[in-house]
Each structure stands twice: as structure tokens, then as C-alpha cells.
Protein backbone atom coordinates (compact mmCIF):
# COMPACT_ATOMS: atom_id res chain seq x y z
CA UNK A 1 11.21 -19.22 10.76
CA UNK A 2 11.06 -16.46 7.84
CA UNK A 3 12.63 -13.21 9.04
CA UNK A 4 12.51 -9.49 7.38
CA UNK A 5 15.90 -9.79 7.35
CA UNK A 6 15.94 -11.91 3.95
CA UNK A 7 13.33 -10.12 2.35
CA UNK A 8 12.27 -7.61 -0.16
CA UNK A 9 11.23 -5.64 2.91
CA UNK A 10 14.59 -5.29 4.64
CA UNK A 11 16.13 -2.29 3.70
CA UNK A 12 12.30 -0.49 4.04
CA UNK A 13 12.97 -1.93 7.63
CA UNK A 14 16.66 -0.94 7.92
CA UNK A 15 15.53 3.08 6.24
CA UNK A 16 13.18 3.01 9.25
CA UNK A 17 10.56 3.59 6.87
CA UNK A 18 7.78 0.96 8.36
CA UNK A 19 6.03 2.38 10.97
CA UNK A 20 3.08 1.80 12.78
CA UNK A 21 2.43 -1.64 12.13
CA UNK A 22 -0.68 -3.22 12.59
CA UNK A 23 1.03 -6.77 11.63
CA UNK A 24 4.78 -7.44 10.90
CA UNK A 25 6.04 -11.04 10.81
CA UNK A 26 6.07 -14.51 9.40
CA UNK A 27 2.41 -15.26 7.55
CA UNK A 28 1.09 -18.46 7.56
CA UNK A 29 2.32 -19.67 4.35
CA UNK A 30 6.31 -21.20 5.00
CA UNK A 31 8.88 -18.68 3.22
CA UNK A 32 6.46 -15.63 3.40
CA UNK A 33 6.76 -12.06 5.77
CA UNK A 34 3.62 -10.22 5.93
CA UNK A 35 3.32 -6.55 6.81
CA UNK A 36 0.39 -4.56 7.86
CA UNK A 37 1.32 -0.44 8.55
CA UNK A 38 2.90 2.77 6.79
CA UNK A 39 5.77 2.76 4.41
CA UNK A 40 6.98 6.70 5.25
CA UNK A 41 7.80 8.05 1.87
CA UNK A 42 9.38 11.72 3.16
CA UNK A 43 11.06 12.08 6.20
CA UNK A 44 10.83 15.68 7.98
CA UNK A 45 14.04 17.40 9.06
CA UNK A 46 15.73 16.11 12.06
CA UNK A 47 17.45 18.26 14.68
CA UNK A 48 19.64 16.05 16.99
CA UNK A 49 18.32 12.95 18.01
CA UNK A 50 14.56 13.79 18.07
CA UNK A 51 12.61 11.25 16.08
CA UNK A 52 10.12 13.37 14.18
CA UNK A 53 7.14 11.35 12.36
CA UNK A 54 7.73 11.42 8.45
CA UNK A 55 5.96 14.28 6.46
CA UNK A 56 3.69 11.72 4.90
CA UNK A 57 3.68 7.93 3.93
CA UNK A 58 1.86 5.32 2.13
CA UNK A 59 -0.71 4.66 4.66
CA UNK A 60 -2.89 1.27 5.74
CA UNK A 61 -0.18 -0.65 3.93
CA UNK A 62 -1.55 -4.31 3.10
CA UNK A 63 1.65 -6.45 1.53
CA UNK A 64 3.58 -10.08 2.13
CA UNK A 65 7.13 -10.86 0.54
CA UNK A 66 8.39 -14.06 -0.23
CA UNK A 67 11.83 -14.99 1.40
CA UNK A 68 14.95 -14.73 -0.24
CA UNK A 69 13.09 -13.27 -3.76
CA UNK A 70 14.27 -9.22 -4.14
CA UNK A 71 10.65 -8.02 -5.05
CA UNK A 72 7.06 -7.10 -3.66
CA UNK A 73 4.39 -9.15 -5.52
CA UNK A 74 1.63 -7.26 -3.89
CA UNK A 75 1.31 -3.91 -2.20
CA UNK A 76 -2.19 -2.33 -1.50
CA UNK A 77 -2.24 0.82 0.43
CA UNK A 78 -3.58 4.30 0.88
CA UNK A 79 -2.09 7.90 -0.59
CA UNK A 80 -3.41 10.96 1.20
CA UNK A 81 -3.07 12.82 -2.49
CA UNK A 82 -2.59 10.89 -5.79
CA UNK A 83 0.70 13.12 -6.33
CA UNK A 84 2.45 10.75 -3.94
CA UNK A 85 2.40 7.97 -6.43
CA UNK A 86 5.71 9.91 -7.69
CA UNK A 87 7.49 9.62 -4.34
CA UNK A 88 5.81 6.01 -3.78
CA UNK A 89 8.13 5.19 -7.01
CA UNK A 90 11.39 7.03 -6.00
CA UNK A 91 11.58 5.11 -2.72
CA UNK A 92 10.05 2.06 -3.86
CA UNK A 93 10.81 1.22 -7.43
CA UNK A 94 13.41 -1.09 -6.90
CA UNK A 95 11.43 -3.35 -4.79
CA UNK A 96 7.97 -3.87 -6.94
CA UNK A 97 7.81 -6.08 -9.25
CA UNK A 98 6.85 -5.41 -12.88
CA UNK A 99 4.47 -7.79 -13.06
CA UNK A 100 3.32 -7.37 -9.03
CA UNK A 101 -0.04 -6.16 -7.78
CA UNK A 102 -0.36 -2.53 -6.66
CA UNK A 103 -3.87 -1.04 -5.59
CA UNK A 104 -3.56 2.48 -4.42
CA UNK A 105 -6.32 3.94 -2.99
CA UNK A 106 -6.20 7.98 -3.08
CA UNK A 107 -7.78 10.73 -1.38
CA UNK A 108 -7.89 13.27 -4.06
CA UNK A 109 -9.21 11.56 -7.19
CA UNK A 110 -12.97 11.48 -8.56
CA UNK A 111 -15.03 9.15 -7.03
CA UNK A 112 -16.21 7.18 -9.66
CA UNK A 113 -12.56 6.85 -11.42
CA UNK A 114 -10.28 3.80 -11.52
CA UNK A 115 -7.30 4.53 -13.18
CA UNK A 116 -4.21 2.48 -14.39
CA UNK A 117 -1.30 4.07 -14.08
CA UNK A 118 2.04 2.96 -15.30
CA UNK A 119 5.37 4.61 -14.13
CA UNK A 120 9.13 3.07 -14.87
CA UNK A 121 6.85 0.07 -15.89
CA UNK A 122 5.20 -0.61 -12.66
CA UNK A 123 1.42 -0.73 -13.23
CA UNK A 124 -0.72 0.93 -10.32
CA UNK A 125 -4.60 0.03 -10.28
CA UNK A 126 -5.57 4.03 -8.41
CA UNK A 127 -8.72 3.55 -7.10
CA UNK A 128 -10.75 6.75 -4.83
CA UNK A 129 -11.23 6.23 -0.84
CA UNK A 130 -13.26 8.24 1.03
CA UNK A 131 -14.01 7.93 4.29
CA UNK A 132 -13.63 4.12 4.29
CA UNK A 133 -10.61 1.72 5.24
CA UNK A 134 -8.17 0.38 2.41
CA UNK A 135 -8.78 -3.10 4.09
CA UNK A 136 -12.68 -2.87 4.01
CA UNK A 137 -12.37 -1.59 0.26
CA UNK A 138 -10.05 -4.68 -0.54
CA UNK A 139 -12.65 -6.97 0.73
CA UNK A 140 -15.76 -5.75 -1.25
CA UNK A 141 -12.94 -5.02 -4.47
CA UNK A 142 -12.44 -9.17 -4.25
CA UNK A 143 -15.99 -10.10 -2.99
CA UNK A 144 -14.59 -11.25 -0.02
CA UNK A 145 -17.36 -11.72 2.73
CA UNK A 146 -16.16 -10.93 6.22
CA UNK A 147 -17.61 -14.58 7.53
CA UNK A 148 -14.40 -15.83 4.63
CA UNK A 149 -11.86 -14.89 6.97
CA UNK A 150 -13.48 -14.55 10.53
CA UNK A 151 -11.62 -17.54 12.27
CA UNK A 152 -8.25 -16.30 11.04
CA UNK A 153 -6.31 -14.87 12.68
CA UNK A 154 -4.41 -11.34 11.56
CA UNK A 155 -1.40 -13.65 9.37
CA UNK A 156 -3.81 -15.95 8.39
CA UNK A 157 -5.83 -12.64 7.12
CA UNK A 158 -3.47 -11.19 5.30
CA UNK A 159 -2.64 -14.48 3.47
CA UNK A 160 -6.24 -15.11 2.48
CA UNK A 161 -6.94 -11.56 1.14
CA UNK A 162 -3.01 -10.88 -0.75
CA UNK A 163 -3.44 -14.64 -2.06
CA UNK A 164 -7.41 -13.43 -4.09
CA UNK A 165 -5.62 -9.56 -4.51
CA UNK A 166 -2.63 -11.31 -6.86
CA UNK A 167 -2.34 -10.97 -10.41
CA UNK A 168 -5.97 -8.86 -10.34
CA UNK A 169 -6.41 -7.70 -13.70
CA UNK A 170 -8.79 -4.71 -14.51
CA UNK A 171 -9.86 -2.70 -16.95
CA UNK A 172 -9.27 0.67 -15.81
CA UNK A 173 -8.57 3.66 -17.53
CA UNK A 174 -4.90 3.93 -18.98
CA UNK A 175 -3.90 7.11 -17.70
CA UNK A 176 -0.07 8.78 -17.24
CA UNK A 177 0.88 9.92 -13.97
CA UNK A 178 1.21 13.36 -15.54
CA UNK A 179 -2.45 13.30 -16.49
CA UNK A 180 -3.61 11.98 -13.08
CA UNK A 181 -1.56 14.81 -11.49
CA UNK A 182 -3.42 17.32 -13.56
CA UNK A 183 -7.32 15.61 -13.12
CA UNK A 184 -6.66 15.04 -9.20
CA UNK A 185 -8.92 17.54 -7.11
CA UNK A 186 -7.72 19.09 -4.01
CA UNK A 187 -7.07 16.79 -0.76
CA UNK A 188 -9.71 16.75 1.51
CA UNK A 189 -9.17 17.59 5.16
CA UNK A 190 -9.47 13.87 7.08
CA UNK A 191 -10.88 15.38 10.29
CA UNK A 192 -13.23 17.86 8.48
CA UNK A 193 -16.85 17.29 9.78
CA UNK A 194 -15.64 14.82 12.92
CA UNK A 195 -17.12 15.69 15.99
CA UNK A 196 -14.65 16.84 18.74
């Protein structure tokens, strides 16, 4: 049975730095981990022992790793501001593959821009999210109808959806990360306009 421990995932795992996960084990493909959650990308401060949640993460995290290979062909997830992308790179970088997948869907960026951003040769596809799940936006981004994947269960899923998401190719915008930084608007408030 395929365990995290042999994985591009493991020393995520080991940093403590998946949390919150909706999904976390073997998929139903032999050799493959699947992982459905937050990658935290800054811890806060700790005093003592307290466990403190991290100061923000990649959130809605939608990836699967192939045992015994040291990369991440696919990672789809959610940034609260497109400035994150930076950090998403520092504590990532390592692990995705130049050639890999990456959607990132942001909170701060126009809603009619798709971007392509490439940073120490790791292209991002940077797509806006408002008010909607990463996973629903996946599934209309592939034309995936929900009726596709209804008797799967959540590995099964994850396989179906990762397996149309690899090796998307887009036209987006070529933008820096500098330039994104600049054209991103301020984060919205999440819980603005929710009833009580």
C-alpha cells in the first residue's frame, strides 16, 4: 500500500505543513498518494508548546504524488492574495515539477484575468475565485459534469479530476510575478456580507 512516507509529500507532512485535510491517502491508481487540504505556507510564532494555526496557507489544496518520484505533477489550490504565490515558491519550489500542473486560484486578482505566471521556472496558470470553491471551479475549468464522477468515491475523485487537470495547456496572459503583484487589487474580506 502507497504511503506519504515515500513521496514528494513527505517532508510537507514531516514540516507539519498539511493541515486540515479533507482526503489524505492512497488514490485509486497503484503507486499514487492523494491529498485534499491546506499546505500552511507561514507559521505564526509559537510560545511553548501551544500549537497556533499558521498565519496563512495555500488553501482547498487539490494534488496526488506518485510514489518514490521527488516531484508534484499537479497542485491546484486557493491563495487568499496573489502575493502568496512568492511564499507558495519558497516553501514549495523544490517539490513542483517544471513541467507539473499548477492552477492557483486567487482572491485579489481581476475577475476576468487568467494569468501565467512563471517563477524559478515553475509555470502557475492564476486564475480569480470569488465566492466559489477551487473544486467546483476545477470541474467547470475541465468540463467535468458532476454526474462524471458521482459514484466515486473521494480517491476515486481526486484521480478522475488530477488525471483531465494534467498537462492543461492555456493561453493565458504571460505575466511576471512582479507585475501581478503590482495589478492585484486589495483582498476582499471572506465573511463580508454573510449573515450572522
Amino acid at each position: 500500500m502507497t504511503t506519504i512516507e515515500n513521496t514528494a509529500l513527505n517532508r510537507l507532512a514531516q514540516e507539519g505543513r498539511l493541515l486540515n485535510a479533507v482526503f489524505k491517502g492512497p488514490t485509486t491508481k497503484p503507486g499514487r498518494y492523494g491529498f485534499r487540504g491546506e499546505i500552511a505556507l507561514k507559521f505564526q510564532a509559537q510560545l511553548a508548546d501551544e500549537k497556533r494555526p499558521p498565519d496563512y496557507s495555500m488553501e482547498q489544496v487539490l494534488t496526488v504524488v506518485e510514489e518514490g518520484k521527488p516531484t508534484i505533477p499537479v497542485l491546484v489550490g486557493y491563495l487568499h492574495s496573489f502575493a502568496y504565490l512568492g511564499d507558495l515558491i519558497n516553501v514549495l519550489g523544490d517539490l513542483l515539477e517544471p513541467g507539473g500542473t499548477h492552477i492557483v486560484f486567487c482572491n485579489n486578482i481581476d475577475l476576468l484575468a487568467k494569468y501565467k505566471v512563471t517563477i524559478n521556472g515553475i509555470t502557475f496558470e492564476v486564475l480569480p475565485c470569488d465566492e466559489s470553491t477551487v473544486w467546483k471551479e476545477v470541474l467547470e475549468l475541465m468540463g467535468i459534469e458532476k454526474n462524471d464522477i458521482k459514484k466515486l468515491d473521494s480517491a476515486g475523485k481526486l484521480d478522475y479530476v488530477l488525471d483531465r487537470v494534467m498537462g492543461l495547456s492555456t493561453s493565458y496572459e504571460p505575466i511576471s510575478f512582479e507585475q501581478g503583484v503590482e495589478r492585484m487589487e486589495p483582498v476582499k474580506n471572506r465573511n463580508e456580507n454573510r449573515p450572522v
